[in-house]
PDB file of N, CA and C in Angstrom:
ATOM      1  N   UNK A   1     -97.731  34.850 -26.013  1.00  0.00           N
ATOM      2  CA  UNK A   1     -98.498  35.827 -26.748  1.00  0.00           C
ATOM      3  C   UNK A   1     -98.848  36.946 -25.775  1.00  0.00           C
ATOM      4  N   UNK A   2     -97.869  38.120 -26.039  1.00  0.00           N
ATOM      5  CA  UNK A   2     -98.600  39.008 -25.175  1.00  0.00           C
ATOM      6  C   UNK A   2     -99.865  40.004 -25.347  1.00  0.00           C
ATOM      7  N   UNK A   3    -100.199  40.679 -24.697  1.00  0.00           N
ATOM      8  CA  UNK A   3    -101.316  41.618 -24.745  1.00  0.00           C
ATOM      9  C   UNK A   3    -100.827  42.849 -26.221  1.00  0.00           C
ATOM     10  N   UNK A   4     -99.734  43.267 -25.652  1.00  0.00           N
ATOM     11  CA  UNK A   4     -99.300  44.380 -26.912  1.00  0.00           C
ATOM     12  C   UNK A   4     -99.397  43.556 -28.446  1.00  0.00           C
ATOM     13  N   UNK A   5     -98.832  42.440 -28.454  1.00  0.00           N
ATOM     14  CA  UNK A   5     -98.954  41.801 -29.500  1.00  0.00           C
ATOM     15  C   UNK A   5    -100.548  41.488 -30.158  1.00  0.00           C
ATOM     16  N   UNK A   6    -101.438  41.458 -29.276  1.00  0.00           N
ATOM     17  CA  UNK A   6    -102.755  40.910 -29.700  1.00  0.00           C
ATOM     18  C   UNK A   6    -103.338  42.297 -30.126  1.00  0.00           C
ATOM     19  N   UNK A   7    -102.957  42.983 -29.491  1.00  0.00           N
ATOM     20  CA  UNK A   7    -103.719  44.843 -29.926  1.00  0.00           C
ATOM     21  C   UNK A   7    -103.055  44.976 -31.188  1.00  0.00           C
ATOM     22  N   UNK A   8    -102.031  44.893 -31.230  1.00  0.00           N
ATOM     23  CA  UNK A   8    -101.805  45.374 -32.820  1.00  0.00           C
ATOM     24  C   UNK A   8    -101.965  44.279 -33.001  1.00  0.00           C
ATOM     25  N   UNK A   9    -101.928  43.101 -33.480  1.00  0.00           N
ATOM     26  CA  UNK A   9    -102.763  42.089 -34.432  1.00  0.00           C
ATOM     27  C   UNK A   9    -104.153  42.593 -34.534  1.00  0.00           C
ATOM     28  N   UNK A  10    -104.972  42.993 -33.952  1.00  0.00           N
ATOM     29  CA  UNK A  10    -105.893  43.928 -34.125  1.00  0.00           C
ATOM     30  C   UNK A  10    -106.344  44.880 -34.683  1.00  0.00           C
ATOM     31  N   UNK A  11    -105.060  45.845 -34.343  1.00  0.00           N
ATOM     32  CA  UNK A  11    -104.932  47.488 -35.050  1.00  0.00           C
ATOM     33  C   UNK A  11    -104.507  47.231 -36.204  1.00  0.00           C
ATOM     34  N   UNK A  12    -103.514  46.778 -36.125  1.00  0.00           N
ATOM     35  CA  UNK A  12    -102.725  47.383 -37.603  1.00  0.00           C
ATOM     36  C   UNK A  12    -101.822  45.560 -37.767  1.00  0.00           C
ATOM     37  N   UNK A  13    -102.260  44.589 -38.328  1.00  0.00           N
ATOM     38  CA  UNK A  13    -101.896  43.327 -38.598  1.00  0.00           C
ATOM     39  C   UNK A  13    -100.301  43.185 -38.521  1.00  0.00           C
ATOM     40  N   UNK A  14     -99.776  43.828 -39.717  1.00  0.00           N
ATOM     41  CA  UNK A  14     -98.658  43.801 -40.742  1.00  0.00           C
ATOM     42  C   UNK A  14     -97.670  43.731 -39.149  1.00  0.00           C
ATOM     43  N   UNK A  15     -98.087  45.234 -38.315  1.00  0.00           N
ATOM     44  CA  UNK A  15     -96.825  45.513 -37.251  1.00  0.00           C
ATOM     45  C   UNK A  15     -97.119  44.773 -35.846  1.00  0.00           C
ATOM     46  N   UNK A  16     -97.771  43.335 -35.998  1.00  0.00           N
ATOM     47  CA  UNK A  16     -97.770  42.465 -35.374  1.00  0.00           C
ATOM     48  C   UNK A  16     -96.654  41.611 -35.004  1.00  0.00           C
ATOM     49  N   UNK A  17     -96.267  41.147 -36.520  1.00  0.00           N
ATOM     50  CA  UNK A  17     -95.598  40.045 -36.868  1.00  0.00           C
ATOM     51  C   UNK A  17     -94.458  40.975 -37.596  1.00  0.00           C
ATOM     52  N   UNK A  18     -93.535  41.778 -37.512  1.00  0.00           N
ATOM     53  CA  UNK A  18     -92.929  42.401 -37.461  1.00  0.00           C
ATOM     54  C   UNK A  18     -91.755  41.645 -37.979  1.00  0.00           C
ATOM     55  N   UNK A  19     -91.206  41.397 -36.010  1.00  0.00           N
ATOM     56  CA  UNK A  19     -90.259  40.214 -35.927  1.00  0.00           C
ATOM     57  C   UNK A  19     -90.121  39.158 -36.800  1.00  0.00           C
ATOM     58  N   UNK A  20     -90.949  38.144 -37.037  1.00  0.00           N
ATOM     59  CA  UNK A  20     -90.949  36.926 -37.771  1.00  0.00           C
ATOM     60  C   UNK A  20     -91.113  37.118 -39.251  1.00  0.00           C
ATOM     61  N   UNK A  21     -90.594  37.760 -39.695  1.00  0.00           N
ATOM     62  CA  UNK A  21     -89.546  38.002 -40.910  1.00  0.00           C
ATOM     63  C   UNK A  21     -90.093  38.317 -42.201  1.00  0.00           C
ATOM     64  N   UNK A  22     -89.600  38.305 -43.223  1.00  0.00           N
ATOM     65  CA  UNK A  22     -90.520  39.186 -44.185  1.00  0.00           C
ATOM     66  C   UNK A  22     -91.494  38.294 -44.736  1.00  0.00           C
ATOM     67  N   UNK A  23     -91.492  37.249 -45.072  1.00  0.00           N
ATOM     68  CA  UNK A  23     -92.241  36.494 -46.027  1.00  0.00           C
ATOM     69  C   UNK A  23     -93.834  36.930 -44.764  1.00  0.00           C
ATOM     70  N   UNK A  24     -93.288  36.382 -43.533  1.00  0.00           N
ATOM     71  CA  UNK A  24     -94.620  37.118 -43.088  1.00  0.00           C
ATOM     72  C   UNK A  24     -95.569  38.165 -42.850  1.00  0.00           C
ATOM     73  N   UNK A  25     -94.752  38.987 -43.137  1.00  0.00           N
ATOM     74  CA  UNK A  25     -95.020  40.149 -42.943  1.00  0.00           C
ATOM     75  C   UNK A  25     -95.871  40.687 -44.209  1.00  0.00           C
ATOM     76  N   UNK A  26     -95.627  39.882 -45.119  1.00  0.00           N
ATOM     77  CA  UNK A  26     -95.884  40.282 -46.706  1.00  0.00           C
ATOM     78  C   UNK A  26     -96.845  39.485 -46.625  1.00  0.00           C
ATOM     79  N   UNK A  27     -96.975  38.180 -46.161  1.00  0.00           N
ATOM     80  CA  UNK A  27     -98.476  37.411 -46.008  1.00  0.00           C
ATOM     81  C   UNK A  27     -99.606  38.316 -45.342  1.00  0.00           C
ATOM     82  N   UNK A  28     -99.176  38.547 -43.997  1.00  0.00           N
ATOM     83  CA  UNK A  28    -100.464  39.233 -43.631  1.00  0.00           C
ATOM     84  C   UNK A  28    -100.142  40.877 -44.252  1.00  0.00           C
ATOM     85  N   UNK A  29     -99.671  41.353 -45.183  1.00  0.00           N
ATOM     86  CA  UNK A  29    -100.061  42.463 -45.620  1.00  0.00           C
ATOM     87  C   UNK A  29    -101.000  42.567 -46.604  1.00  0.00           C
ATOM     88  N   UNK A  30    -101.319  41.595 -47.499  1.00  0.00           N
ATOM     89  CA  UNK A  30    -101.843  41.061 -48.608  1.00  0.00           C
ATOM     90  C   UNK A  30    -103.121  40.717 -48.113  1.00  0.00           C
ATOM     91  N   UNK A  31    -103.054  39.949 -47.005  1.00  0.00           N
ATOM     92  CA  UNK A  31    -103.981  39.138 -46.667  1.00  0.00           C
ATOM     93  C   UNK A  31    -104.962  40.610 -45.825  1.00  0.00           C
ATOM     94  N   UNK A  32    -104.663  41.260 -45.531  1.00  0.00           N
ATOM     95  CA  UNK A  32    -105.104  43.068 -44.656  1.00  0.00           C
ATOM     96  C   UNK A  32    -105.505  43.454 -45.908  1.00  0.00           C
ATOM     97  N   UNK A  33    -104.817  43.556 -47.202  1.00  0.00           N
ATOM     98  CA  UNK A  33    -104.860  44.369 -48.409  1.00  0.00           C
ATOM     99  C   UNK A  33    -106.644  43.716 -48.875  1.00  0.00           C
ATOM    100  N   UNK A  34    -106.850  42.522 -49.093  1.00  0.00           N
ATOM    101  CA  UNK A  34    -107.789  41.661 -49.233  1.00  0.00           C
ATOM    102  C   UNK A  34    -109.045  42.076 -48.547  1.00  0.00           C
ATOM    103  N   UNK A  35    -108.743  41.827 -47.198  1.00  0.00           N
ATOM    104  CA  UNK A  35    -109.730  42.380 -46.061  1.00  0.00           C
ATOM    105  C   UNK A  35    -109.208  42.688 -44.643  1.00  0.00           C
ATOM    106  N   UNK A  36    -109.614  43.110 -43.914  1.00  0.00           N
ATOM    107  CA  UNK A  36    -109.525  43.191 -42.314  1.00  0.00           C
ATOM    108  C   UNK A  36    -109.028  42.046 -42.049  1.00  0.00           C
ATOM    109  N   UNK A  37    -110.353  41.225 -41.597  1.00  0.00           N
ATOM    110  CA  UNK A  37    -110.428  40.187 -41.143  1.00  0.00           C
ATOM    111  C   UNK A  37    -109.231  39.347 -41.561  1.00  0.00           C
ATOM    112  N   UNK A  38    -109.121  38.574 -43.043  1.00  0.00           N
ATOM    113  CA  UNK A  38    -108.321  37.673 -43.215  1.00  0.00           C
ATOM    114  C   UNK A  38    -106.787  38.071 -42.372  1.00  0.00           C
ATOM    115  N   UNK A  39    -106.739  39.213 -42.147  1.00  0.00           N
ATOM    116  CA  UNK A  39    -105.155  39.680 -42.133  1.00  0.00           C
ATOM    117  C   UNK A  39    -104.968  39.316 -40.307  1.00  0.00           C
ATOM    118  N   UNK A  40    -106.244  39.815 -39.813  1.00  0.00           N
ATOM    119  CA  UNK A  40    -106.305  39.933 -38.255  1.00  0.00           C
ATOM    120  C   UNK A  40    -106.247  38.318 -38.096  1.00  0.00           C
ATOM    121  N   UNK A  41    -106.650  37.249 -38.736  1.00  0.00           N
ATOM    122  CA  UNK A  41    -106.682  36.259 -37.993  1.00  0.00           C
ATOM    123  C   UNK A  41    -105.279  35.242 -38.677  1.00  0.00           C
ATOM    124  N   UNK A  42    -104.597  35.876 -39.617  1.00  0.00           N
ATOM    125  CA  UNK A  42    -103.003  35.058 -39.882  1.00  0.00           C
ATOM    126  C   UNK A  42    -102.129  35.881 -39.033  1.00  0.00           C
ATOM    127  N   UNK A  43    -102.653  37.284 -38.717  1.00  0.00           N
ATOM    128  CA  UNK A  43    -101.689  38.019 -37.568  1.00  0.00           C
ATOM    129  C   UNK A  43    -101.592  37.117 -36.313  1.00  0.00           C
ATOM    130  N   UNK A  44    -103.039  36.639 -35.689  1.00  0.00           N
ATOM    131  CA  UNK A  44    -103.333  36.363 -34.320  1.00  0.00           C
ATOM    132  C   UNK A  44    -102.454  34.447 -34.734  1.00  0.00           C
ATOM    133  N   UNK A  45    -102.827  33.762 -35.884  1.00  0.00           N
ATOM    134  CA  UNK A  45    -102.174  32.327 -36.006  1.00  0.00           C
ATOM    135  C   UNK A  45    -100.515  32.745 -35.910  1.00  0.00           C
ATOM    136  N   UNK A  46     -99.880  33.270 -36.478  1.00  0.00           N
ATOM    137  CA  UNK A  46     -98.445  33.825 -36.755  1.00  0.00           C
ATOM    138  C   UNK A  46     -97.905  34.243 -35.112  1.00  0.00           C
ATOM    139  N   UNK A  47     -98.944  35.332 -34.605  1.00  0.00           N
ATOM    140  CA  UNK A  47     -98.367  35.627 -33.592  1.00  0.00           C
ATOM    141  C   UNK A  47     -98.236  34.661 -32.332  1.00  0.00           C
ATOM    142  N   UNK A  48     -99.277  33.764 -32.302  1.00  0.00           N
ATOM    143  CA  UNK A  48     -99.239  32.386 -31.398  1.00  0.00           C
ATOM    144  C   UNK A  48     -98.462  31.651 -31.493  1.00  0.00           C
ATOM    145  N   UNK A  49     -98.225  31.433 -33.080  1.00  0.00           N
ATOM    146  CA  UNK A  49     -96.969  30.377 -32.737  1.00  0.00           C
ATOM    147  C   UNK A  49     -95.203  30.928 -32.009  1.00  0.00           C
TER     148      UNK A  49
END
């Protein structure tokens, strides 16, 4: 998990998880759409694994 990765899981969720493919990408967009929060912390679970 790098540093660039944790800032945008931060900033902007969706262009976190980029890479790991659409279904995710569409999870934490929804989940951002919802609230901040929910989106920042399936960005930060998604991006760890």
């Amino acid at each position: 998990m790098s540093i660039l990765r944790v800032m945008l899981a931060i900033i902007f969720p969706p262009l976190a998880v980029i890479d790991k493919g659409c279904g995710s990408v569409l999870i934490v967009f929804l989940l951002t759409l919802a609230g901040w929060v929910p989106g920042v912390i399936a960005a930060l679970i998604i991006v760890k694994r």
